[in-house]
C-alpha atoms as a PDB file:
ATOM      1  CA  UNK A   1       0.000   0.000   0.000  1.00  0.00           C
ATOM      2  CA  UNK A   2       1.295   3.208  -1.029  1.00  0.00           C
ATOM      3  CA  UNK A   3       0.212   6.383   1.840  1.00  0.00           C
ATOM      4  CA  UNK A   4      -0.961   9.269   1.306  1.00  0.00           C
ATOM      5  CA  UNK A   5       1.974  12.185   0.967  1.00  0.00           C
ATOM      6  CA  UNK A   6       4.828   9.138   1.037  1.00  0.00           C
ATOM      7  CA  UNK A   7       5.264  10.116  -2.642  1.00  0.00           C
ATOM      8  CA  UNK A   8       6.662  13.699  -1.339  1.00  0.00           C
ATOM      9  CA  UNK A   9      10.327  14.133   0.121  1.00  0.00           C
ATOM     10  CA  UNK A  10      11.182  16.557   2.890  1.00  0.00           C
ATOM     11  CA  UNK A  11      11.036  19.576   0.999  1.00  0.00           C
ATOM     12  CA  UNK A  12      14.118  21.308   0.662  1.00  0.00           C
ATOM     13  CA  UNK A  13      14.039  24.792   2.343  1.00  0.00           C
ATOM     14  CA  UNK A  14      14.555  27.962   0.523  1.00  0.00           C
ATOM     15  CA  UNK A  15      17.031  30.105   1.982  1.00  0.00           C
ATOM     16  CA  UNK A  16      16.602  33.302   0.663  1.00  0.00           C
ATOM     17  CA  UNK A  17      20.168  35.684   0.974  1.00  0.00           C
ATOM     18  CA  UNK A  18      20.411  38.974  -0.993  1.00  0.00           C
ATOM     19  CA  UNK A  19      21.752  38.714  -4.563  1.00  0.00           C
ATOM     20  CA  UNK A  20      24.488  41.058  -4.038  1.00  0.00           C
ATOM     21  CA  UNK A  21      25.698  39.937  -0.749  1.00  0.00           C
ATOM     22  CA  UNK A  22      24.458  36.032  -0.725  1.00  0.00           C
ATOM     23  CA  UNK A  23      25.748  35.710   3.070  1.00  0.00           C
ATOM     24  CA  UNK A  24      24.296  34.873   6.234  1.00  0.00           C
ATOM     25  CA  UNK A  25      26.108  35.019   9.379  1.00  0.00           C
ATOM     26  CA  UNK A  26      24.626  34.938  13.184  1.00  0.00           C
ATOM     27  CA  UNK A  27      25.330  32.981  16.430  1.00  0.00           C
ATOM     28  CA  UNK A  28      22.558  30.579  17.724  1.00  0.00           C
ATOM     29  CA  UNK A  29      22.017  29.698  21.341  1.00  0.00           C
ATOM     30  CA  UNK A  30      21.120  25.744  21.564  1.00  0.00           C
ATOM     31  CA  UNK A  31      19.645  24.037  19.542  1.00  0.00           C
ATOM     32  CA  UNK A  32      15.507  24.946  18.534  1.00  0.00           C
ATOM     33  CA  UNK A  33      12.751  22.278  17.911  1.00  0.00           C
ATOM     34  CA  UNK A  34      12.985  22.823  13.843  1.00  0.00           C
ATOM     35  CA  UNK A  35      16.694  21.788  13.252  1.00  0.00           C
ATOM     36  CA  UNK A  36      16.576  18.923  15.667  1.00  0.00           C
ATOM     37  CA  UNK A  37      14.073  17.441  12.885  1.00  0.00           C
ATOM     38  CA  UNK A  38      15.819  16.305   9.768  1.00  0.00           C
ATOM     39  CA  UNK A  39      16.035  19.097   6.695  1.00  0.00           C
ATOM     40  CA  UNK A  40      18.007  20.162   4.303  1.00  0.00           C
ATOM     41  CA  UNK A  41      18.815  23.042   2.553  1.00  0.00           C
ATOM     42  CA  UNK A  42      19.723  24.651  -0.689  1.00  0.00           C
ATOM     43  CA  UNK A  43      22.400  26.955   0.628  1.00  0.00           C
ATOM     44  CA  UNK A  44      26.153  25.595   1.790  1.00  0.00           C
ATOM     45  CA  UNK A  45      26.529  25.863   5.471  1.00  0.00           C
ATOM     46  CA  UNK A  46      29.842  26.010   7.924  1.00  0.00           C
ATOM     47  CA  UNK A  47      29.134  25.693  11.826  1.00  0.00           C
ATOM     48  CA  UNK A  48      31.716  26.740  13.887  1.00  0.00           C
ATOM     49  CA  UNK A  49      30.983  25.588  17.508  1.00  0.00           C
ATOM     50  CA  UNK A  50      31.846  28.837  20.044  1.00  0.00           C
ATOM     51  CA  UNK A  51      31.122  26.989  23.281  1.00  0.00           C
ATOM     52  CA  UNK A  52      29.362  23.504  24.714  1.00  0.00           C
ATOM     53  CA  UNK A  53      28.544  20.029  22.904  1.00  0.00           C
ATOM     54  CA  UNK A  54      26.009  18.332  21.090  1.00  0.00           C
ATOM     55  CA  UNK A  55      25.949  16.166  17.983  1.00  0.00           C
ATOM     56  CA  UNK A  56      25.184  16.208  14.535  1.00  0.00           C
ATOM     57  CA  UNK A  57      23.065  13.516  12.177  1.00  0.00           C
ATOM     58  CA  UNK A  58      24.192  14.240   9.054  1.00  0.00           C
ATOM     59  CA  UNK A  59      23.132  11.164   5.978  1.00  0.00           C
ATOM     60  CA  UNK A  60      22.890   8.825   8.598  1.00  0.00           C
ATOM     61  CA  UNK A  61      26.362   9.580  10.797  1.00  0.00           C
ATOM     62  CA  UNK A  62      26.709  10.722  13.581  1.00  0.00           C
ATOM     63  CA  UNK A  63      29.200  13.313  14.424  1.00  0.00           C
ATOM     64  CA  UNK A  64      30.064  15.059  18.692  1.00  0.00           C
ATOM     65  CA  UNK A  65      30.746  18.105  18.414  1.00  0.00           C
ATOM     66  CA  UNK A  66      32.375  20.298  21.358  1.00  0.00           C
ATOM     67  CA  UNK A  67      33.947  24.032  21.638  1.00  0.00           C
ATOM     68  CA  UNK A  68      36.109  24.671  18.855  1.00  0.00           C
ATOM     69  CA  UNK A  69      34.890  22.205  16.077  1.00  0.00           C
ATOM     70  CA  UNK A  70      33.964  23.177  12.621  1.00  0.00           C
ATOM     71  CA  UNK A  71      31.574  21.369  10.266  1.00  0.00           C
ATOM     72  CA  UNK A  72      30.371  22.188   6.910  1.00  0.00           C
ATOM     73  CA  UNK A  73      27.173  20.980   5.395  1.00  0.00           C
ATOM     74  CA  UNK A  74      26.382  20.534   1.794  1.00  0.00           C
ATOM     75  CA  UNK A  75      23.162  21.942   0.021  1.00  0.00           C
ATOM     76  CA  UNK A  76      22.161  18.205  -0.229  1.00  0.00           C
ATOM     77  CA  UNK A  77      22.651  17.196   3.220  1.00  0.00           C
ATOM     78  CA  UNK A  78      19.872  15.498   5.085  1.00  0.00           C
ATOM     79  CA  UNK A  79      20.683  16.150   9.017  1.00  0.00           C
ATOM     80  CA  UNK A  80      19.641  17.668  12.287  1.00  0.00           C
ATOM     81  CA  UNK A  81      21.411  19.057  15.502  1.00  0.00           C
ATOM     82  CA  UNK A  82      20.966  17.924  19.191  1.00  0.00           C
ATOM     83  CA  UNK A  83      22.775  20.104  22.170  1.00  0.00           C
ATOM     84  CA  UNK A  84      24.181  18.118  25.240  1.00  0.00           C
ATOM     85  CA  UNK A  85      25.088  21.848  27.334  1.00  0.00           C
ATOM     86  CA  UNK A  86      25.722  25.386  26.839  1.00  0.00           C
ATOM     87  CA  UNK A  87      25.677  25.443  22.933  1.00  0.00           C
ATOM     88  CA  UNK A  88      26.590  28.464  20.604  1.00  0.00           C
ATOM     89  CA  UNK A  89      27.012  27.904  17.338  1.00  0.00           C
ATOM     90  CA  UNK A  90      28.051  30.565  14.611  1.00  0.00           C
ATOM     91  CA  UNK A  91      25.982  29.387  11.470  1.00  0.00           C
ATOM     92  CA  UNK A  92      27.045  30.714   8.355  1.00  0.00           C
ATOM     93  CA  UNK A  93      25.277  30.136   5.204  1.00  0.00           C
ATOM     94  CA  UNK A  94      26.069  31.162   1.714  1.00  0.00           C
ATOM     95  CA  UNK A  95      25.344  30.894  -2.192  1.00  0.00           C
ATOM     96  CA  UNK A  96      27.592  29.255  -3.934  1.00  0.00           C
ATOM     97  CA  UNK A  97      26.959  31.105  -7.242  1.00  0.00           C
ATOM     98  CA  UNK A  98      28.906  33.607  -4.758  1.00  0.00           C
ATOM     99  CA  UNK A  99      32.229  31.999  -6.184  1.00  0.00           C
ATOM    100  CA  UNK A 100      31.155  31.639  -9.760  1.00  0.00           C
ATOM    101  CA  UNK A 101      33.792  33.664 -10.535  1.00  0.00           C
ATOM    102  CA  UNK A 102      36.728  32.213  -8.913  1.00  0.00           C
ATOM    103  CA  UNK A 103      35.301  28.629 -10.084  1.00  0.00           C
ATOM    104  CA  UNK A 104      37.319  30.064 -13.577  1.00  0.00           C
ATOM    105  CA  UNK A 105      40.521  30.287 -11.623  1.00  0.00           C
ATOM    106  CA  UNK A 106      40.502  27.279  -9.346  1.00  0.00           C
ATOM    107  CA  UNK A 107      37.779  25.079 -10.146  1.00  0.00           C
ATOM    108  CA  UNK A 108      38.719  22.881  -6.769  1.00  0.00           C
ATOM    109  CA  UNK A 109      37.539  26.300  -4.400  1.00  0.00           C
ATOM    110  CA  UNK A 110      34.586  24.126  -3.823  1.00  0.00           C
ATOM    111  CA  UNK A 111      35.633  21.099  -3.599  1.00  0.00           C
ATOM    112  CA  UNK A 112      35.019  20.752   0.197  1.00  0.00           C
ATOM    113  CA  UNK A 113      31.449  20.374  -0.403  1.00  0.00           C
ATOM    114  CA  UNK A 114      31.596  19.086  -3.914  1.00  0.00           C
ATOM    115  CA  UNK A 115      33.753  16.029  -3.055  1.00  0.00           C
ATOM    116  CA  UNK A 116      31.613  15.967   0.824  1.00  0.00           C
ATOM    117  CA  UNK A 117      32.065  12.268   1.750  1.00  0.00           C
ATOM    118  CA  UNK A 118      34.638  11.524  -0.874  1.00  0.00           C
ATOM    119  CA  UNK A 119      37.430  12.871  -0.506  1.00  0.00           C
ATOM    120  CA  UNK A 120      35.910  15.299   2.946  1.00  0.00           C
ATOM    121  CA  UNK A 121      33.984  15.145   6.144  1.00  0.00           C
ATOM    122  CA  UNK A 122      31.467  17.328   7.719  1.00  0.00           C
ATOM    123  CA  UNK A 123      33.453  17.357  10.604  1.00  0.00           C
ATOM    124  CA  UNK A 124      36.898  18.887  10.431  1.00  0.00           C
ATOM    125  CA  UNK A 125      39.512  17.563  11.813  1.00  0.00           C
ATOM    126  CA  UNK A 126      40.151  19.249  15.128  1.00  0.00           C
ATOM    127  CA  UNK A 127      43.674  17.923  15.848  1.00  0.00           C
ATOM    128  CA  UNK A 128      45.335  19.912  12.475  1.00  0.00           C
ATOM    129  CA  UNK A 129      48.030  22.149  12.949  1.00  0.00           C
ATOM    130  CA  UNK A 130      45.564  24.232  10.510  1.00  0.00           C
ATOM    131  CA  UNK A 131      42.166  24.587  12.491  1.00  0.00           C
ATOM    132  CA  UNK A 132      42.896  27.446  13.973  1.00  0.00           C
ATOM    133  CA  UNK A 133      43.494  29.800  10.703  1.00  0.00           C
ATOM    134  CA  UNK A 134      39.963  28.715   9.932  1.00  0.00           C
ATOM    135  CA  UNK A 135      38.581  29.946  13.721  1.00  0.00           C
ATOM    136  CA  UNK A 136      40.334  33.142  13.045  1.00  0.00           C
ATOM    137  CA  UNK A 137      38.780  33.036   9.452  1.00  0.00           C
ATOM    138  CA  UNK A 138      35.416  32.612  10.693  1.00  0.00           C
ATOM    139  CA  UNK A 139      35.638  35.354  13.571  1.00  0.00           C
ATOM    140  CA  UNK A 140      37.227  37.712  11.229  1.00  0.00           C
ATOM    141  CA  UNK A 141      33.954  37.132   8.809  1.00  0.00           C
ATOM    142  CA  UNK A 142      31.380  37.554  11.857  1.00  0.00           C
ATOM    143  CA  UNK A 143      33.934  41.008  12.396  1.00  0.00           C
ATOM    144  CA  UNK A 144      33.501  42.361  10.075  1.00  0.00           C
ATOM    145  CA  UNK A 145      29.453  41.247   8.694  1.00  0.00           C
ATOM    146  CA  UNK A 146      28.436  42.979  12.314  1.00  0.00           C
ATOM    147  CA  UNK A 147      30.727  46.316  11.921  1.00  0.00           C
ATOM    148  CA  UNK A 148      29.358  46.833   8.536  1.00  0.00           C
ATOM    149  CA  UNK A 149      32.532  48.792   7.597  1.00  0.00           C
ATOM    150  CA  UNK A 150      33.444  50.480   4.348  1.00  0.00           C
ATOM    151  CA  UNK A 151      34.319  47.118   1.649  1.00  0.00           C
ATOM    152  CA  UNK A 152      33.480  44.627   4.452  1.00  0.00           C
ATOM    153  CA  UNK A 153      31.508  42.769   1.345  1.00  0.00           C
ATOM    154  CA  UNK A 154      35.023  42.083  -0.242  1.00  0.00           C
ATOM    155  CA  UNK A 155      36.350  41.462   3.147  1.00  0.00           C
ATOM    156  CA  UNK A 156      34.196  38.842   3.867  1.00  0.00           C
ATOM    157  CA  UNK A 157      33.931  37.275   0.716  1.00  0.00           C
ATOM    158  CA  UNK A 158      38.013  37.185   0.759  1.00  0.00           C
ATOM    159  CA  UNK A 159      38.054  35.487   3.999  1.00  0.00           C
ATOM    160  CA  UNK A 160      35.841  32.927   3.471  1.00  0.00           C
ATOM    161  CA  UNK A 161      37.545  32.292   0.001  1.00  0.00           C
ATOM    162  CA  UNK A 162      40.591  32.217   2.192  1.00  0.00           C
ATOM    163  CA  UNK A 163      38.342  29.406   4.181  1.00  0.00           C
ATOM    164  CA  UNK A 164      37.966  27.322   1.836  1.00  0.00           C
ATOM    165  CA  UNK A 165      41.022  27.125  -0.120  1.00  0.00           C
ATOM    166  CA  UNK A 166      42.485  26.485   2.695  1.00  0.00           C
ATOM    167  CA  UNK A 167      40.233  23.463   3.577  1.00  0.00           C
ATOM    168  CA  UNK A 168      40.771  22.329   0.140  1.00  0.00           C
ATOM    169  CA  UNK A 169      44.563  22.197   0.573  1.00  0.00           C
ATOM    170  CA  UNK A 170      44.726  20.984   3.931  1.00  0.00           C
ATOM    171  CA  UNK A 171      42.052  19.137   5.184  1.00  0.00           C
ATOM    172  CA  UNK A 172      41.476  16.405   2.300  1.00  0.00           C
ATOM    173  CA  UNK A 173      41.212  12.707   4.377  1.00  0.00           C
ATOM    174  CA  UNK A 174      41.380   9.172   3.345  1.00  0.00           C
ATOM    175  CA  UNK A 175      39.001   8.334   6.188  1.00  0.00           C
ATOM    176  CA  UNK A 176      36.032  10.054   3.872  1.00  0.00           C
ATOM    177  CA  UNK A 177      36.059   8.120   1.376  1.00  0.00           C
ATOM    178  CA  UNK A 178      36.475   4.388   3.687  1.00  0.00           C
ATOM    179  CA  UNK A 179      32.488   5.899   5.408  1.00  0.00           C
ATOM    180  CA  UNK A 180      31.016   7.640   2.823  1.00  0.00           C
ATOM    181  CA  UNK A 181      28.431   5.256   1.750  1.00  0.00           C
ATOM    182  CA  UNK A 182      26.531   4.333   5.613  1.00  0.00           C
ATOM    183  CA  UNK A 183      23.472   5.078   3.885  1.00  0.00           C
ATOM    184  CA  UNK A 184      23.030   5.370  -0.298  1.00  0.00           C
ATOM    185  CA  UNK A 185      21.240   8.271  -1.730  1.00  0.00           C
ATOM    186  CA  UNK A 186      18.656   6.235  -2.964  1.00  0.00           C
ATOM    187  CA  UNK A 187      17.853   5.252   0.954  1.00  0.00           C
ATOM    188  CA  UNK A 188      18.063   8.728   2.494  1.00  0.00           C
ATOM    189  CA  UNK A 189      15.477  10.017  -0.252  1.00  0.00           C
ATOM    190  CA  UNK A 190      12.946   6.821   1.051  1.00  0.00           C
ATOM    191  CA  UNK A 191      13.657   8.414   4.250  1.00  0.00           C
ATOM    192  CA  UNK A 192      13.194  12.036   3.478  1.00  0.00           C
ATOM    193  CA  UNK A 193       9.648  11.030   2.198  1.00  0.00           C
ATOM    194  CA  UNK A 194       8.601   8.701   5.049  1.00  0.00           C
ATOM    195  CA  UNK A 195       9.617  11.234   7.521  1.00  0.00           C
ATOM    196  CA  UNK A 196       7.551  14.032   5.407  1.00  0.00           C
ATOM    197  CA  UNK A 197       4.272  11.718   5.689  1.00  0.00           C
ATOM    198  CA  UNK A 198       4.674  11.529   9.540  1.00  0.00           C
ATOM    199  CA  UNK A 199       4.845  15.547   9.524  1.00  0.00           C
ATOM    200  CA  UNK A 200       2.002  15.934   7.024  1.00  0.00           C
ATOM    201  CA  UNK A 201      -0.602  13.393   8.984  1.00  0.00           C
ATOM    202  CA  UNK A 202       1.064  13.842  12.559  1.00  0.00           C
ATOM    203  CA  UNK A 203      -2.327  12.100  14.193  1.00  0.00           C
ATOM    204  CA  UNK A 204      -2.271   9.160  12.031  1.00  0.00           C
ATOM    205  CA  UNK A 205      -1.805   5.608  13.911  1.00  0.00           C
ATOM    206  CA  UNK A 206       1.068   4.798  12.136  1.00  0.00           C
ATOM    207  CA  UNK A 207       2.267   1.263  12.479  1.00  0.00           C
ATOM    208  CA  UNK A 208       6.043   0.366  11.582  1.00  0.00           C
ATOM    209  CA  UNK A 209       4.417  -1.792   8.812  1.00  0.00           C
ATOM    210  CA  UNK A 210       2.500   0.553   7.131  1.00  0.00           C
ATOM    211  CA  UNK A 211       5.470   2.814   7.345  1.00  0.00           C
ATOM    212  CA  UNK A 212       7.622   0.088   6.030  1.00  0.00           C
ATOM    213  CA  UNK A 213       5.774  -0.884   3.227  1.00  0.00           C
ATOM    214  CA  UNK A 214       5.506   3.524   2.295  1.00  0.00           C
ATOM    215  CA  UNK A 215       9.331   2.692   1.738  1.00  0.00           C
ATOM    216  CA  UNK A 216       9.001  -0.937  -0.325  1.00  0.00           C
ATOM    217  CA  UNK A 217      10.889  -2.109   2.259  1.00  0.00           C
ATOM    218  CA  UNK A 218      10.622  -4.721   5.226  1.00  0.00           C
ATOM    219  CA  UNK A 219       9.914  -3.933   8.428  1.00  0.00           C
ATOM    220  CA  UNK A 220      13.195  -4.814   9.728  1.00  0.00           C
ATOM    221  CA  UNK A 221      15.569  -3.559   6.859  1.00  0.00           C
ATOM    222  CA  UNK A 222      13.571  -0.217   6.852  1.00  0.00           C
ATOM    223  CA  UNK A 223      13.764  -0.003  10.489  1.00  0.00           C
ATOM    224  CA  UNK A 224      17.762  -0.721  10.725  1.00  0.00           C
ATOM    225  CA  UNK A 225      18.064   2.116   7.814  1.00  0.00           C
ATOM    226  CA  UNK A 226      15.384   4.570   9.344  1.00  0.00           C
ATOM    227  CA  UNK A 227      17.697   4.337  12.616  1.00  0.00           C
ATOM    228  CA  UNK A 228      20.831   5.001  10.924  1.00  0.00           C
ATOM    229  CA  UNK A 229      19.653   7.776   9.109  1.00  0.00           C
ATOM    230  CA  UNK A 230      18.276   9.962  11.633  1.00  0.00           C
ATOM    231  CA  UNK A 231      19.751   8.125  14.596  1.00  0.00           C
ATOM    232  CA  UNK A 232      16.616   6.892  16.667  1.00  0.00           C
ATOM    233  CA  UNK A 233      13.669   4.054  15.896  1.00  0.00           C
ATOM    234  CA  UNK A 234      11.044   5.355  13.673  1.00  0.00           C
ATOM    235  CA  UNK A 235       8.327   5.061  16.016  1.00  0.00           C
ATOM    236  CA  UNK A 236      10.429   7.089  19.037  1.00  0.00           C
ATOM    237  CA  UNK A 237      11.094   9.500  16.144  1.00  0.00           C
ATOM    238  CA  UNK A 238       7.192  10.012  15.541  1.00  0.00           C
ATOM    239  CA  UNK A 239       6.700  10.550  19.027  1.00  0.00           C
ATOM    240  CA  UNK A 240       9.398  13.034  19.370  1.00  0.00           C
ATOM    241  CA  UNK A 241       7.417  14.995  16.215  1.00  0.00           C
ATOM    242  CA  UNK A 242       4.046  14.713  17.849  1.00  0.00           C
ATOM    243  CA  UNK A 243       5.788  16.080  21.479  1.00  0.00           C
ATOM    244  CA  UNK A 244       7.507  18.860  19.927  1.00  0.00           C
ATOM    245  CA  UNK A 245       3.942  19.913  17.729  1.00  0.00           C
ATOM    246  CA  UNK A 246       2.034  19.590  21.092  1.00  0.00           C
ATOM    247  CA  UNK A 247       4.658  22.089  22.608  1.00  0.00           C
ATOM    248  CA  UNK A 248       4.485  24.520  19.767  1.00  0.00           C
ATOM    249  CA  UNK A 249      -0.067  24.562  20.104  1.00  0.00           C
ATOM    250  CA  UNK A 250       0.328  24.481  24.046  1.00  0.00           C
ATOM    251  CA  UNK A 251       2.700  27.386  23.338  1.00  0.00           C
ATOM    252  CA  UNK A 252       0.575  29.237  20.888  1.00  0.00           C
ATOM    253  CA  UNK A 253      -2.945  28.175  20.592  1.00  0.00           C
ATOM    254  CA  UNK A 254      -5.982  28.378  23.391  1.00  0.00           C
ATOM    255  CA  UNK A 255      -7.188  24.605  22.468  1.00  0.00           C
ATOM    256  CA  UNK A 256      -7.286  22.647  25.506  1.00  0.00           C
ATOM    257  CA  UNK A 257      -4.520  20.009  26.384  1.00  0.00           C
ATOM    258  CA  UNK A 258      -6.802  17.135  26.081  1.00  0.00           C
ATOM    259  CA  UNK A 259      -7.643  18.364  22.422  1.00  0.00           C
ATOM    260  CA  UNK A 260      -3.923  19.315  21.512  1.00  0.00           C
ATOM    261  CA  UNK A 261      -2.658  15.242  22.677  1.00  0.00           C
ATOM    262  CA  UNK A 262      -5.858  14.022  20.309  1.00  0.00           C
ATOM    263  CA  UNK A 263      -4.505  16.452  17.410  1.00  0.00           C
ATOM    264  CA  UNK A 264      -1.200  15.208  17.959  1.00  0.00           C
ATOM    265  CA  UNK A 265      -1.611  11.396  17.542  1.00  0.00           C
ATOM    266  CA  UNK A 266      -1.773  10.549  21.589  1.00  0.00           C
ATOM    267  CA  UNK A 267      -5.078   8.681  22.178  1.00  0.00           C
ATOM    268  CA  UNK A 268      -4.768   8.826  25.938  1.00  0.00           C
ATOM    269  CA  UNK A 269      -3.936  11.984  27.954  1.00  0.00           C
ATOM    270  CA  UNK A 270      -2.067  10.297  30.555  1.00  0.00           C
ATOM    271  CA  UNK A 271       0.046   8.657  28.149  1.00  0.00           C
ATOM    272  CA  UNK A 272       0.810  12.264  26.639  1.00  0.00           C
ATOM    273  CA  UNK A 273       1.390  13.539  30.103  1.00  0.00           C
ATOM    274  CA  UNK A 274       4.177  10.909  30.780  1.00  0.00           C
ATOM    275  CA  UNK A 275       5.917  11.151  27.556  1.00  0.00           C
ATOM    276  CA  UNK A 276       5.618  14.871  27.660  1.00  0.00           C
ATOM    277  CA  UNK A 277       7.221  15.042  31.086  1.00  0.00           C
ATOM    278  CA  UNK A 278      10.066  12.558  30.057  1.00  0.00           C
ATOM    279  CA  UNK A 279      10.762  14.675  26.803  1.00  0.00           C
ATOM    280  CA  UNK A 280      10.841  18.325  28.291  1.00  0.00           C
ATOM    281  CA  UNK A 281      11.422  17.634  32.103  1.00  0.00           C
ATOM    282  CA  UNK A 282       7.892  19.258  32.818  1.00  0.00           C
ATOM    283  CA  UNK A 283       4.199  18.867  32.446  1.00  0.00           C
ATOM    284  CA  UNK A 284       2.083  20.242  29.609  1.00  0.00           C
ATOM    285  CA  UNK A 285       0.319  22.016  32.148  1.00  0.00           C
ATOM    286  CA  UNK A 286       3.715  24.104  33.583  1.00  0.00           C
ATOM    287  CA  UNK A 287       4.847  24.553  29.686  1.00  0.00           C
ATOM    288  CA  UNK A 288       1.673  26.558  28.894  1.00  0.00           C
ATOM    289  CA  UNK A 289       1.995  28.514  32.453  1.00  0.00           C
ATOM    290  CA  UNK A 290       5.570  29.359  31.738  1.00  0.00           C
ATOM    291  CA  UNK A 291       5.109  30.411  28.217  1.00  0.00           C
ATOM    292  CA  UNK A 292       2.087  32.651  29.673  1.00  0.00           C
ATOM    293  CA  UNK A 293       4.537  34.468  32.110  1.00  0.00           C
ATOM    294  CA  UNK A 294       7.063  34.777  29.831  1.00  0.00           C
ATOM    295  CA  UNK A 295       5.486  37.202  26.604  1.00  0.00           C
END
């Protein structure tokens, strides 16, 4: 049987950047409910990690993060964040037509995400003599994006060209290619579509059959590559959607919390109550009292 919405993939987010400055730059504190569901995006990405831990799910691996580590993300990456403590991440997000031009002179200035699992990894590595020329790289970008100086458009577009050639020529790594292939593309695009049908029909009784068979696949296999592609069981992962849409009504709708468990798939309120409590270390009752004294 073939579900409703399993035909549709995650749908790749739009980033929209100014034409003539294609550039995003700002510092995130933790980790919010969006990117610790799977998406993916059609800008490239570099995370530089100012302070804490956490861990990324990026195609199925899983990569721990802490103070000091840099990862970049390709525009056809399929991952999602979790913080452990204190996390601040400076995100940075641009369009590659931004190096169209260089492209003529050095058609490798790209090759960090081009060659992403081949002959790179998301995570760099944090033990070369070379990591930190790319943390002074990176603050010298956030510089001079937030002083808004005279020509800080060509200064930031020549540091982060410094960036990446200097990624290209130093951080290249046999390990890449020996991992690359946890999970095939063919796979992660079954996932990105199974995992779009739980978002689209949230109250659904899905069953890991019915789910299983969306993918053409057997319970088992599709449960083994489910797990290694977004790093928990597809049935915890539902529940984790469902909690996280119950926190976002209880946070910003006046339905009551018997009504927002039944809209989220829970068909008994004291089974919400638990899991809610176990998720977010409080009661759905305290959420909606906390977000009410804090406007």
């Amino acid at each position: 049987m073939k579900l409703a919405g399993a035909g549709e993939a995650i749908p790749r987010e739009k980033v929209v950047l100014d034409k003539r400055y294609p550039f995003f730059i700002a510092e995130t504190i933790g980790v919010n409910a969006h990117y610790q569901k799977l998406h993916w995006h059609d800008v490239l990405e570099i995370n530089y990690i100012k302070s804490g831990c956490g861990h990324y799910i990026i195609n199925g691996k899983t990569f721990e993060f802490r103070q000091g580590d840099i990862l970049l993300i390709n525009s056809n990456d399929l991952h999602c964040a979790y913080e452990l403590r204190d996390l601040v991440i400076l995100v940075i997000e641009f369009d590659m037509s931004w190096f169209a031009g260089s492209l003529r002179y050095d058609p490798e200035i790209l090759a960090p995400f081009k060659d992403m699992g081949i002959r790179f990894t998301n995570l760099l590595n944090r033990n070369s003599p070379y990591i930190d020329e790319l943390r002074t790289l990176l603050e010298s970008m956030q510089e001079e994006h937030e002083r808004e100086q005279r020509s800080y458009v060509s200064m930031v577009h020549a540091s982060l060209l410094r960036f990446l050639s200097c990624v290209n020529r130093h951080f290249r790594s046999d390990e890449a290619s020996r991992s690359r292939a946890e999970i095939g593309s063919m796979q992660l695009e079954k996932m990105r579509r199974v995992i779009h049908a739980m978002e689209e029909r949230l109250a659904h009784p899905w069953t890991l059959e019915e789910l299983a068979s969306s993918a053409y696949l057997s319970p088992s296999r599709f449960s083994d590559i489910f797990r290694r592609a977004v790093g928990t069981p597809p049935l915890e992962y539902l529940i984790q959607l469902r909690l996280e849409q119950a926190l976002m009504l209880l946070e910003t709708s006046p339905l009551k919390i018997s009504d927002i468990a039944m809209e989220c798939g829970f068909r008994s309120l004291s089974n919400f109550n638990h899991l809610f409590r176990k998720h977010f270390g409080m009661s759905p009752k305290h959420a909606r009292i906390r977000n009410k004294s804090n406007p």
